[in-house]
C-alpha atoms as a PDB file:
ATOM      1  CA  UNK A   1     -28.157  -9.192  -9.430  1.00  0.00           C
ATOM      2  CA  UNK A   2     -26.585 -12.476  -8.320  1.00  0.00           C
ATOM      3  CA  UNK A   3     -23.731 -13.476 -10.052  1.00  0.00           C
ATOM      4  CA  UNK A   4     -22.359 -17.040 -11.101  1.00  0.00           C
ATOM      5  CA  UNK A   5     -19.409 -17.442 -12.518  1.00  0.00           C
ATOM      6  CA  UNK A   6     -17.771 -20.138 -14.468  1.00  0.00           C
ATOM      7  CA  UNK A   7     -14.097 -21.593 -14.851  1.00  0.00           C
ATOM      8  CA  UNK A   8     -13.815 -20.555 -18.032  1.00  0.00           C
ATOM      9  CA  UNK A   9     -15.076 -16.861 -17.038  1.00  0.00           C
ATOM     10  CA  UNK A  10     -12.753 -17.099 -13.932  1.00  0.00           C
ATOM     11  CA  UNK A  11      -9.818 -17.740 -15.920  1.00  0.00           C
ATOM     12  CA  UNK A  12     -10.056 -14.928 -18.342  1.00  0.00           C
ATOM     13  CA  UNK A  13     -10.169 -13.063 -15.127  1.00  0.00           C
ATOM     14  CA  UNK A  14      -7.269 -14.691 -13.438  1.00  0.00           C
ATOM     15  CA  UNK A  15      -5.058 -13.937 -16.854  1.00  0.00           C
ATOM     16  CA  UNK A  16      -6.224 -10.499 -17.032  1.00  0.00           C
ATOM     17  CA  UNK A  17      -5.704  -9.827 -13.183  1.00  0.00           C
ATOM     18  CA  UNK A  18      -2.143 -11.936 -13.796  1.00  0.00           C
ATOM     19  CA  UNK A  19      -0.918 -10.004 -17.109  1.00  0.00           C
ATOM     20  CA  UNK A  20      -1.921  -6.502 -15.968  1.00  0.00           C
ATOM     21  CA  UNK A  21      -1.111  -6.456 -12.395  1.00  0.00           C
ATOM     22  CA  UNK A  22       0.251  -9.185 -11.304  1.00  0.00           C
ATOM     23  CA  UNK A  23      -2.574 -10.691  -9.022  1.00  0.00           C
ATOM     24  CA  UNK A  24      -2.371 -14.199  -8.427  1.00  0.00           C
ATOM     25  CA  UNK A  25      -5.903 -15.602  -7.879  1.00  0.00           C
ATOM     26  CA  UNK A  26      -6.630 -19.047  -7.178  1.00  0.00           C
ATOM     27  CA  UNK A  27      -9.949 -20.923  -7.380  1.00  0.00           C
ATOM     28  CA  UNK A  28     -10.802 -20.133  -3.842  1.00  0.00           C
ATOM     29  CA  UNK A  29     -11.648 -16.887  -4.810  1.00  0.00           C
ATOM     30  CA  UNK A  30     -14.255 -17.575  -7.345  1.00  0.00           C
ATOM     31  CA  UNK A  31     -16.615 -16.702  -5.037  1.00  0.00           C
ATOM     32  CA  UNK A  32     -14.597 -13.649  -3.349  1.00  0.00           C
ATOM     33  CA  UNK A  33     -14.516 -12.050  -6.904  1.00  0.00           C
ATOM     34  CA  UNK A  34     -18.669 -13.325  -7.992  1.00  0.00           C
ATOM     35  CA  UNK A  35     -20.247 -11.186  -5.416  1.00  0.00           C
ATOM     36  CA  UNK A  36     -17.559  -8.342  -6.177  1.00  0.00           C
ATOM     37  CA  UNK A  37     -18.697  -8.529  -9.213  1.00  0.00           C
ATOM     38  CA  UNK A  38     -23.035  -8.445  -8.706  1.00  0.00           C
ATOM     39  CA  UNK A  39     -22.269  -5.349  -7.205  1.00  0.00           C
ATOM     40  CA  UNK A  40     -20.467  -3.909  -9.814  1.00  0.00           C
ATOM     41  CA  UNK A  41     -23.000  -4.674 -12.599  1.00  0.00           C
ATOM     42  CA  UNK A  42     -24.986  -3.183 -10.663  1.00  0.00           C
ATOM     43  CA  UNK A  43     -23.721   0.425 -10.493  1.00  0.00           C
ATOM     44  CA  UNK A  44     -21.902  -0.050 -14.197  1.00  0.00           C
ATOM     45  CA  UNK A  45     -23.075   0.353 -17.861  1.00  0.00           C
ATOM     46  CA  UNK A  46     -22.659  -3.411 -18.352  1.00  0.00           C
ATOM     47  CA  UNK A  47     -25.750  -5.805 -18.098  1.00  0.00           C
ATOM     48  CA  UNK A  48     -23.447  -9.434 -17.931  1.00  0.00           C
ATOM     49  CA  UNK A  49     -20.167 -10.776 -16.862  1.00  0.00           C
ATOM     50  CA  UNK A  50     -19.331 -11.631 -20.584  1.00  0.00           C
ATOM     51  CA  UNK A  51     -19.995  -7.599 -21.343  1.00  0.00           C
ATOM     52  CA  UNK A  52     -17.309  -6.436 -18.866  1.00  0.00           C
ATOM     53  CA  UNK A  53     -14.321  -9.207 -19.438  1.00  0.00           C
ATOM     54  CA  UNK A  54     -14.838  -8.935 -23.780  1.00  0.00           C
ATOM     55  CA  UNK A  55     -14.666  -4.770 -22.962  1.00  0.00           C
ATOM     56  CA  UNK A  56     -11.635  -5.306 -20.744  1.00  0.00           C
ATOM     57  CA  UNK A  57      -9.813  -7.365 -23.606  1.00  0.00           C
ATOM     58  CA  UNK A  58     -10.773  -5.757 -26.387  1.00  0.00           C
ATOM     59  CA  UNK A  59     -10.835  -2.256 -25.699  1.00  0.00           C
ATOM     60  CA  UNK A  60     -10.571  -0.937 -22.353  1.00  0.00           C
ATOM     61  CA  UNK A  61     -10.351   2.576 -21.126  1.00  0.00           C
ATOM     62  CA  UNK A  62      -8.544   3.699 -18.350  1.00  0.00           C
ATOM     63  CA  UNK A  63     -11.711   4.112 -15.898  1.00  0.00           C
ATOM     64  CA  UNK A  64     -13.035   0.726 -17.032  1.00  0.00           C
ATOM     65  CA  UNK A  65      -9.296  -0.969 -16.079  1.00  0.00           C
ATOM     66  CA  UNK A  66      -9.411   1.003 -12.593  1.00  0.00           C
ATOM     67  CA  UNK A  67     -12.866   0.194 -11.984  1.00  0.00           C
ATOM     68  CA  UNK A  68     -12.104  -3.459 -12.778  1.00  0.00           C
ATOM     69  CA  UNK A  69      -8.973  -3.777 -10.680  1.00  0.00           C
ATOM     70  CA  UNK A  70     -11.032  -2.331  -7.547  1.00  0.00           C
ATOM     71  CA  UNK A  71     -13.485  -5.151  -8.344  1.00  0.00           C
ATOM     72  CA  UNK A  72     -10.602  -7.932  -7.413  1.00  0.00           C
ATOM     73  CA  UNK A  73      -8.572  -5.669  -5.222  1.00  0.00           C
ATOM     74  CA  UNK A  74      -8.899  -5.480  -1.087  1.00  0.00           C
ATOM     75  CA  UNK A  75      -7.937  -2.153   0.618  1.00  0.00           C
ATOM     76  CA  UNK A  76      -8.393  -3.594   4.968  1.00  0.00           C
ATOM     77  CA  UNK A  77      -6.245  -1.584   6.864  1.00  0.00           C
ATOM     78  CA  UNK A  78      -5.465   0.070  10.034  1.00  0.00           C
ATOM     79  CA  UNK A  79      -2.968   2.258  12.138  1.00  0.00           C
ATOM     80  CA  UNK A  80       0.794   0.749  13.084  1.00  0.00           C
ATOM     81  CA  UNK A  81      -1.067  -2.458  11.719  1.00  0.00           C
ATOM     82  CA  UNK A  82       2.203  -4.553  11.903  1.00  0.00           C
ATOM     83  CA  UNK A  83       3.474  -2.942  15.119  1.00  0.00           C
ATOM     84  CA  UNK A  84       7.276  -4.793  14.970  1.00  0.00           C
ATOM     85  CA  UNK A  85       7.278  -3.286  11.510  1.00  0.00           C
ATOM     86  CA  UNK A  86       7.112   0.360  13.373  1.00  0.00           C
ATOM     87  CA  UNK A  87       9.057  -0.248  16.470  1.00  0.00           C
ATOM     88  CA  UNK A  88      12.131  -1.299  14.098  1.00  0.00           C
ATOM     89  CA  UNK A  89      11.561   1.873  12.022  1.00  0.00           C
ATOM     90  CA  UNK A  90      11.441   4.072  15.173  1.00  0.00           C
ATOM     91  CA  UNK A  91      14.521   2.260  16.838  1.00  0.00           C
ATOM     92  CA  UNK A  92      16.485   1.857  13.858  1.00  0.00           C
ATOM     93  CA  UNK A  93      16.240   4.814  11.647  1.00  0.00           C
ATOM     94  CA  UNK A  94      13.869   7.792  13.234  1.00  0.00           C
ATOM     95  CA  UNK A  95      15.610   7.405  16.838  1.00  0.00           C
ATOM     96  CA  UNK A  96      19.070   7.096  14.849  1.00  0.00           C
ATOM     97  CA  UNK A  97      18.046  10.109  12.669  1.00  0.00           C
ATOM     98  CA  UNK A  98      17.343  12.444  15.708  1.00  0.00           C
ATOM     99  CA  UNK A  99      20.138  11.127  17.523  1.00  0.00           C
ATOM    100  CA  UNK A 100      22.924  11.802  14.975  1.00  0.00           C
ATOM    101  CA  UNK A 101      24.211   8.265  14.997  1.00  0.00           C
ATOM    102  CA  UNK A 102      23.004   8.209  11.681  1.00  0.00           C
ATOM    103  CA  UNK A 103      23.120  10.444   9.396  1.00  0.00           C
ATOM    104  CA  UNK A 104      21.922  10.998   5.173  1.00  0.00           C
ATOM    105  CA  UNK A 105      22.911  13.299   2.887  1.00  0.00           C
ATOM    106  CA  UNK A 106      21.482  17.340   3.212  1.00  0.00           C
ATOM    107  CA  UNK A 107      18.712  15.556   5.650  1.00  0.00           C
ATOM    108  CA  UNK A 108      17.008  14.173   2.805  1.00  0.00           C
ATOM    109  CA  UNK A 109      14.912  11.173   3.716  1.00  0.00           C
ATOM    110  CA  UNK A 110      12.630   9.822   1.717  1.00  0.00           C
ATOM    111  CA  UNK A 111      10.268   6.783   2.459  1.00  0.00           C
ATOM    112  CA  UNK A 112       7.969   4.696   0.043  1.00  0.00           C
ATOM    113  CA  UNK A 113       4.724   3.269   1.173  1.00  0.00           C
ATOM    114  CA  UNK A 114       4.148   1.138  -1.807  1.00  0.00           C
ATOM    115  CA  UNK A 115       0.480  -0.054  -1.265  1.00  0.00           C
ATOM    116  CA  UNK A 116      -0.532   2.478   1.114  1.00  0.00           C
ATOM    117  CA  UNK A 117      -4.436   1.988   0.621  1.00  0.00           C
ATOM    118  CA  UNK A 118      -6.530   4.047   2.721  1.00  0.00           C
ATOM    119  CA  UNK A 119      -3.526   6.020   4.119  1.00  0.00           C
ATOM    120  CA  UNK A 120      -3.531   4.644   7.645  1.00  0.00           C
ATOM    121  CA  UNK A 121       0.134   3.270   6.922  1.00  0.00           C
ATOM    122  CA  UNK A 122       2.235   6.288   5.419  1.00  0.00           C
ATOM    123  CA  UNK A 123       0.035   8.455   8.382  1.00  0.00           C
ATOM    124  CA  UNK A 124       1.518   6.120  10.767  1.00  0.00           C
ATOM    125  CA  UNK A 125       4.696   6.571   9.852  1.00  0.00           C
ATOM    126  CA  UNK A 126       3.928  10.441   9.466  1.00  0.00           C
ATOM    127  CA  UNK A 127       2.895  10.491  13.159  1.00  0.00           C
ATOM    128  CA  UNK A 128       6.070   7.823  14.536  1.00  0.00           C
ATOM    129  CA  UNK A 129       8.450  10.543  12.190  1.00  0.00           C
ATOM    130  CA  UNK A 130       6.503  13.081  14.244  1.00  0.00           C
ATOM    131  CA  UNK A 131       6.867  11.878  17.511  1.00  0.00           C
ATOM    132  CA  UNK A 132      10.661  11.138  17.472  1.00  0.00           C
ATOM    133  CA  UNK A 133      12.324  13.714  15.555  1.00  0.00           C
ATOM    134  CA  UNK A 134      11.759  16.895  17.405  1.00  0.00           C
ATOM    135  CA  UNK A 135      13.043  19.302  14.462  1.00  0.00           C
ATOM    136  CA  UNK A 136      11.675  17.420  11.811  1.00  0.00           C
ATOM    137  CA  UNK A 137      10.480  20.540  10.301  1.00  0.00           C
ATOM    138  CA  UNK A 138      14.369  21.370   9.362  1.00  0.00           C
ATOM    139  CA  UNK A 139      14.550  18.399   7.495  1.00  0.00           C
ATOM    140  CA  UNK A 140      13.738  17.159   4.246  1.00  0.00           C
ATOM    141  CA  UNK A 141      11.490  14.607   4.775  1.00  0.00           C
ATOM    142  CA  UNK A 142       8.924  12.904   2.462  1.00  0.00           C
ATOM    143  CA  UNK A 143       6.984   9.686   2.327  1.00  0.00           C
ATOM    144  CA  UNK A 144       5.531   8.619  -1.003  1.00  0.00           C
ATOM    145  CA  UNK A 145       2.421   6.613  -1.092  1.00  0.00           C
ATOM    146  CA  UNK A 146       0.927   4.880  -3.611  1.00  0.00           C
ATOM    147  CA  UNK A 147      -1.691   2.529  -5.095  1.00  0.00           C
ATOM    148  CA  UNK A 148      -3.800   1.498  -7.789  1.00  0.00           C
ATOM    149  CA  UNK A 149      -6.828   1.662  -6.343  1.00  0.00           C
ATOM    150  CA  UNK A 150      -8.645   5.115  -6.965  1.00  0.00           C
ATOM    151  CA  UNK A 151     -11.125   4.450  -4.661  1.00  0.00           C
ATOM    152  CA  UNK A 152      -8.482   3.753  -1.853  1.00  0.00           C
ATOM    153  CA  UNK A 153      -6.533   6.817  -2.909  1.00  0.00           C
ATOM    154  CA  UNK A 154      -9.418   9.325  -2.602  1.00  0.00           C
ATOM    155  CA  UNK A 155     -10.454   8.243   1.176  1.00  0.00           C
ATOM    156  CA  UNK A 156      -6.517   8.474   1.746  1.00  0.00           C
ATOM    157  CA  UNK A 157      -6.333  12.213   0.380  1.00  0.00           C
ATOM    158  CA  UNK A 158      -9.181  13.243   2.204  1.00  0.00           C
ATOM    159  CA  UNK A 159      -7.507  12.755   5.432  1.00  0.00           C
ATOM    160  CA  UNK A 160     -10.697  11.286   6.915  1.00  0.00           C
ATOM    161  CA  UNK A 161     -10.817   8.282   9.134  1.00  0.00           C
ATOM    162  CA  UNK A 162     -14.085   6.028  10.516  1.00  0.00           C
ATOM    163  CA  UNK A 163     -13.553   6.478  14.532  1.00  0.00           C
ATOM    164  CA  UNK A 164     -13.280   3.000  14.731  1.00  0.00           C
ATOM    165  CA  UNK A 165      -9.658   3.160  13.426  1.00  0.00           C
ATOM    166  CA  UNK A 166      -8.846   5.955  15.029  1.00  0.00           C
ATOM    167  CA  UNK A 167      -9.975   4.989  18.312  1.00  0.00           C
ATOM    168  CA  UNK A 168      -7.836   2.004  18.341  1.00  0.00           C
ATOM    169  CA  UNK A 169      -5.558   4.513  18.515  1.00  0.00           C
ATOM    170  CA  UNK A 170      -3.707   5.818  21.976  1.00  0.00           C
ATOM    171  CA  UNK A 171      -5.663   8.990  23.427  1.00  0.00           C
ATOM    172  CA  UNK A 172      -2.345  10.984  22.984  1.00  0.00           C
ATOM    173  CA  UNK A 173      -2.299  10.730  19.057  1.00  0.00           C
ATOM    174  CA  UNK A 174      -5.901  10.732  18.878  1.00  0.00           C
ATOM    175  CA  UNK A 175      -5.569  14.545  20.785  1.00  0.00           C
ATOM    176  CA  UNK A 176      -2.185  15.181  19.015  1.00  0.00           C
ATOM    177  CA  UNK A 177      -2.919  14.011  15.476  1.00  0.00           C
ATOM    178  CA  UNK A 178      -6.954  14.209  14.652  1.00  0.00           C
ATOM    179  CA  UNK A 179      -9.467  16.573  15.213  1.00  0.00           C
ATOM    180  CA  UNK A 180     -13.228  14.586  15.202  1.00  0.00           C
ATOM    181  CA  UNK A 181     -15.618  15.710  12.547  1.00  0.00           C
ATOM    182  CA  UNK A 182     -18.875  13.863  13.448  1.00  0.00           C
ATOM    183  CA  UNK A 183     -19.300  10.748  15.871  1.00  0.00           C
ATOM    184  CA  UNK A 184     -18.403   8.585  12.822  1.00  0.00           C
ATOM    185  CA  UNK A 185     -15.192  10.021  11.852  1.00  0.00           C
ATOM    186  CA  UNK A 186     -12.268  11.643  12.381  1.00  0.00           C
ATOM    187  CA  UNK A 187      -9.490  13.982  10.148  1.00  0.00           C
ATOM    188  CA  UNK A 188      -6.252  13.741  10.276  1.00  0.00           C
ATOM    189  CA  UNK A 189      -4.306  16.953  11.197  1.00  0.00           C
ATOM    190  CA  UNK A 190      -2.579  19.233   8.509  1.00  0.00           C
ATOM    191  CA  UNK A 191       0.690  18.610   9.546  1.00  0.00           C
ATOM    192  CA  UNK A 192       0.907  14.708   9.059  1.00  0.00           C
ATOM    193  CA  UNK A 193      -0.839  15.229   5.474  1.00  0.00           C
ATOM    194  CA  UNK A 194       1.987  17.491   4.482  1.00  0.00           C
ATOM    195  CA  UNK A 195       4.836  14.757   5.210  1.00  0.00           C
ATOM    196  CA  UNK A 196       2.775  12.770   2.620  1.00  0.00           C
ATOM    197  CA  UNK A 197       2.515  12.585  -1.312  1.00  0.00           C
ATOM    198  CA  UNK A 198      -0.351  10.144  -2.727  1.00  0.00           C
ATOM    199  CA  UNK A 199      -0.073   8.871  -6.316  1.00  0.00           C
ATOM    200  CA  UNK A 200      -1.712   6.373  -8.431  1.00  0.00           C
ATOM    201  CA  UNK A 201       0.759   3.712  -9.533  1.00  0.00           C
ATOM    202  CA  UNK A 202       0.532   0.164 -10.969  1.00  0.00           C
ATOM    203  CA  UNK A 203       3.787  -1.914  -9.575  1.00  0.00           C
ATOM    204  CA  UNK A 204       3.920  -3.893 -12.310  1.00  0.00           C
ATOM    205  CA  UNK A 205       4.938  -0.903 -14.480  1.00  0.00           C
ATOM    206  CA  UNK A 206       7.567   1.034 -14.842  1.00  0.00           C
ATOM    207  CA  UNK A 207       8.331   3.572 -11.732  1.00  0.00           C
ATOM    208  CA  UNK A 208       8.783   7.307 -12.778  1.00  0.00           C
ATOM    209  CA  UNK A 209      11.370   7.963  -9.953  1.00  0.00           C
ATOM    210  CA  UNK A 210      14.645   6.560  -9.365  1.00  0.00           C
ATOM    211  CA  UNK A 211      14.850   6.869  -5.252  1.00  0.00           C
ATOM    212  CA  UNK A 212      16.816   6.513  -3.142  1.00  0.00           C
ATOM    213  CA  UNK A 213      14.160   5.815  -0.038  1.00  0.00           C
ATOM    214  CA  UNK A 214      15.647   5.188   2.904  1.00  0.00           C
ATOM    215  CA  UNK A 215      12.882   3.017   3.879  1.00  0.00           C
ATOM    216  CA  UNK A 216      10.078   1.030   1.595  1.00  0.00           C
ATOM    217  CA  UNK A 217       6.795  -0.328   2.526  1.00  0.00           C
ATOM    218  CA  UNK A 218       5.173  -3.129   0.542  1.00  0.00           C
ATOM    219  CA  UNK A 219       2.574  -4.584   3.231  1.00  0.00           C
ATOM    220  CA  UNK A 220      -0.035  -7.535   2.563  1.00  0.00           C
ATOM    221  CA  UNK A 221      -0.091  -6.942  -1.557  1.00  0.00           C
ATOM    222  CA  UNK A 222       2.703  -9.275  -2.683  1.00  0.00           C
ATOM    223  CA  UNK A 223       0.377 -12.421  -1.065  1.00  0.00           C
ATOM    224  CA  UNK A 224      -1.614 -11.972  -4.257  1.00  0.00           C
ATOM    225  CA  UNK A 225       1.509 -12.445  -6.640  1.00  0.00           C
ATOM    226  CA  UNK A 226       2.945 -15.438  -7.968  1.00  0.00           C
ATOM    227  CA  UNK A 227       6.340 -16.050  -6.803  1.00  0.00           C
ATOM    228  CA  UNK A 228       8.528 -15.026 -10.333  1.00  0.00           C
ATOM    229  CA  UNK A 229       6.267 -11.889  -9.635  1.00  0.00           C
ATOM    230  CA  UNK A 230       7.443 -11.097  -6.005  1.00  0.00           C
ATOM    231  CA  UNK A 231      10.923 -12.267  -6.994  1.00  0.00           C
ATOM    232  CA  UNK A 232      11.232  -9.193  -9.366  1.00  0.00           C
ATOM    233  CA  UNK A 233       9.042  -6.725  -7.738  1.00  0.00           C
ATOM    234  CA  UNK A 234      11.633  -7.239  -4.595  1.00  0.00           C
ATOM    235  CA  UNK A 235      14.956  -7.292  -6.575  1.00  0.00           C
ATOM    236  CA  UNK A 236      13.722  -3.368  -7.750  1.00  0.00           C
ATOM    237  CA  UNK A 237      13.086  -2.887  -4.409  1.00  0.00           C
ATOM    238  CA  UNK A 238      16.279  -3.362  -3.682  1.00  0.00           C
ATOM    239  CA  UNK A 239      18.110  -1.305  -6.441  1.00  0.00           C
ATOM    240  CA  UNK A 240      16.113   1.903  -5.221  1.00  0.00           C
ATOM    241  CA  UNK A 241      17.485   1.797  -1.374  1.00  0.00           C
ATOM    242  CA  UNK A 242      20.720   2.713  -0.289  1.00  0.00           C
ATOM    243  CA  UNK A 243      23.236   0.728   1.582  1.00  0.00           C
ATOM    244  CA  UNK A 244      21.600  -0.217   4.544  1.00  0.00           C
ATOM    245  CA  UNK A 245      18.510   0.640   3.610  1.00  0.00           C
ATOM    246  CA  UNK A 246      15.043  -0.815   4.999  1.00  0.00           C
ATOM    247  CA  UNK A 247      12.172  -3.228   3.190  1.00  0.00           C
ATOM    248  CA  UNK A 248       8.893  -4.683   5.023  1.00  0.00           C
ATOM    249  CA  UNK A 249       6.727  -6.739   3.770  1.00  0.00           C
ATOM    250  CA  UNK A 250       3.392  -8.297   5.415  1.00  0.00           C
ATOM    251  CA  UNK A 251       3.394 -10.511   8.184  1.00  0.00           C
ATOM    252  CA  UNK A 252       1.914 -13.390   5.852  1.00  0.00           C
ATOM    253  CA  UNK A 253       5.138 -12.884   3.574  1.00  0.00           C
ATOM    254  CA  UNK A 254       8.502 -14.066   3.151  1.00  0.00           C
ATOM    255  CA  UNK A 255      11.133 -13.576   1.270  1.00  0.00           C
ATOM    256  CA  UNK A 256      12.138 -17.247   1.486  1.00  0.00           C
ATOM    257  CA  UNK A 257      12.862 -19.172  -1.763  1.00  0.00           C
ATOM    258  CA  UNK A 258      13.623 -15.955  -3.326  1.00  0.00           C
ATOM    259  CA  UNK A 259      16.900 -14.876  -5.844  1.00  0.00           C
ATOM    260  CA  UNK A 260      17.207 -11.680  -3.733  1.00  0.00           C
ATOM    261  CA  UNK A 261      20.614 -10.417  -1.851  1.00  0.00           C
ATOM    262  CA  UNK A 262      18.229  -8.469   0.803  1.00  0.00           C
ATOM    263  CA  UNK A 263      19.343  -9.195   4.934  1.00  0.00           C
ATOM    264  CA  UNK A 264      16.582 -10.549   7.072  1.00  0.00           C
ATOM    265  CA  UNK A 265      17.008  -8.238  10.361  1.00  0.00           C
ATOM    266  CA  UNK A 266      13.430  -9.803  11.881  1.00  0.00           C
ATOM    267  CA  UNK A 267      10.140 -11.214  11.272  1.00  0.00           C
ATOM    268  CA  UNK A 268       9.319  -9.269   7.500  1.00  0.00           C
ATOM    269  CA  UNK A 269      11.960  -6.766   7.989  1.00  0.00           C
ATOM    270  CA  UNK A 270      14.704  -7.289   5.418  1.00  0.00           C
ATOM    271  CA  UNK A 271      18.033  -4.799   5.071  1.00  0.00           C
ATOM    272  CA  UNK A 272      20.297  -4.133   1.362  1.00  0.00           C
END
């Protein structure tokens, strides 16, 4: 089923992407989100476009508005995909941390990986926490990763990875960190999954923790939000970090022409 969609279809879906998550879609995309959407009519209960936008206005359920958001959403990731992003982390807070030139409260560090899709970003951090804290195991140390997507969270829980991601990999982590399953995959050792809690969460609403995290991750997902959008999104970013604390953001983002009081330490990588 080929789908063609109007402007008057594509703006109901640009409000209801806008109001309930904050997406930002311009025309471009029309196409982007037609062929996303022939595929989904095609495994749905829905026969026609004007089916699945009056059921996502009128009366929605919670499957149909997860099943809808995956529709718009993109999930491309990789390993250490923004690789100044980790060698700031590792230099700045891990080395620090195992070093004892800085220090946090009863060892407690917590770290956010706000749009962790797949997984392959809170496992890289997981594996660089690994790798430079030798007694990590005595500390309390937790990364929380989240997303909307269900489909995204379920491939990151299973702690399985196409061997084309891994393999970009060095062959020390590959041997240190995954065990192969098949010639198409990989999983990821036990001990990086258990440095890692995945939850569904919609950043537009409110967050059921209060931090502090040391460090937050929100990679390539504020590009899709309007700038009054980012503008808040990143000023409660900043009220859950302590002093000092660390925020990236995607290499096509900026925090320029923002209200925000955050420090820009490099390309991305912002300090409160």
């Amino acid at each position: 089923m080929s789908v063609q969609l109007n402007k008057s279809q594509f703006r109901r879906i640009a409000k209801i992407a806008h109001d309930l998550w904050g997406l930002s879609l311009s025309d471009r995309k029309i196409e982007l989100v037609a062929n996303r959407l022939s595929r989904y009519l095609m495994r749905s209960r829905f026969n026609t476009v004007e089916e699945v936008l009056d059921n996502i206005e009128r009366n929605p359920s919670r499957e149909d508005l997860l099943a809808f958001f995956d529709v718009l959403s993109t999930n491309t990731t990789k390993f250490f995909r923004d690789t100044a992003h980790f060698a700031y982390v590792e230099r700045e807070f891990f080395t620090a941390l195992a070093r004892g030139t800085l220090t946090v409260p009863d060892r407690r560090v917590r770290i956010w990986s706000a749009a962790c899709s797949t997984g392959c970003e809170p496992c890289s951090l997981a594996m660089l926490a690994l790798e430079t804290i030798p007694d990590l195991e005595r500390w309390d140390f937790r990364i929380l990763a989240t997303d909307l997507s269900i489909r995204a969270l379920e491939q990151a829980r299973s702690g399985i990875f196409p061997a084309q991601q891994v393999e970009e990999l060095s062959k020390q982590r590959q041997k240190r960190f995954f065990e192969r399953i098949d010639p198409q995959r990989y999983r990821i050792r036990q001990e990086v999954m258990d440095l890692i809690s995945y939850r569904r969460l919609n950043l537009m609403e409110p967050w059921p923790f209060r931090g502090p995290f040391q460090v937050i991750f929100c990679c390539n997902v504020m590009i899709y939000f309007d700038e009054q959008t980012r503008e808040k999104l990143v000023n409660r970013f900043y009220d859950i970090l302590p002093s000092g604390g660390i925020l990236a953001i995607g290499s096509a983002e900026t925090l320029s022409g923002l209200e925000t009081p955050f420090v820009s330490v490099q390309a991305n990588m912002y300090r409160k």
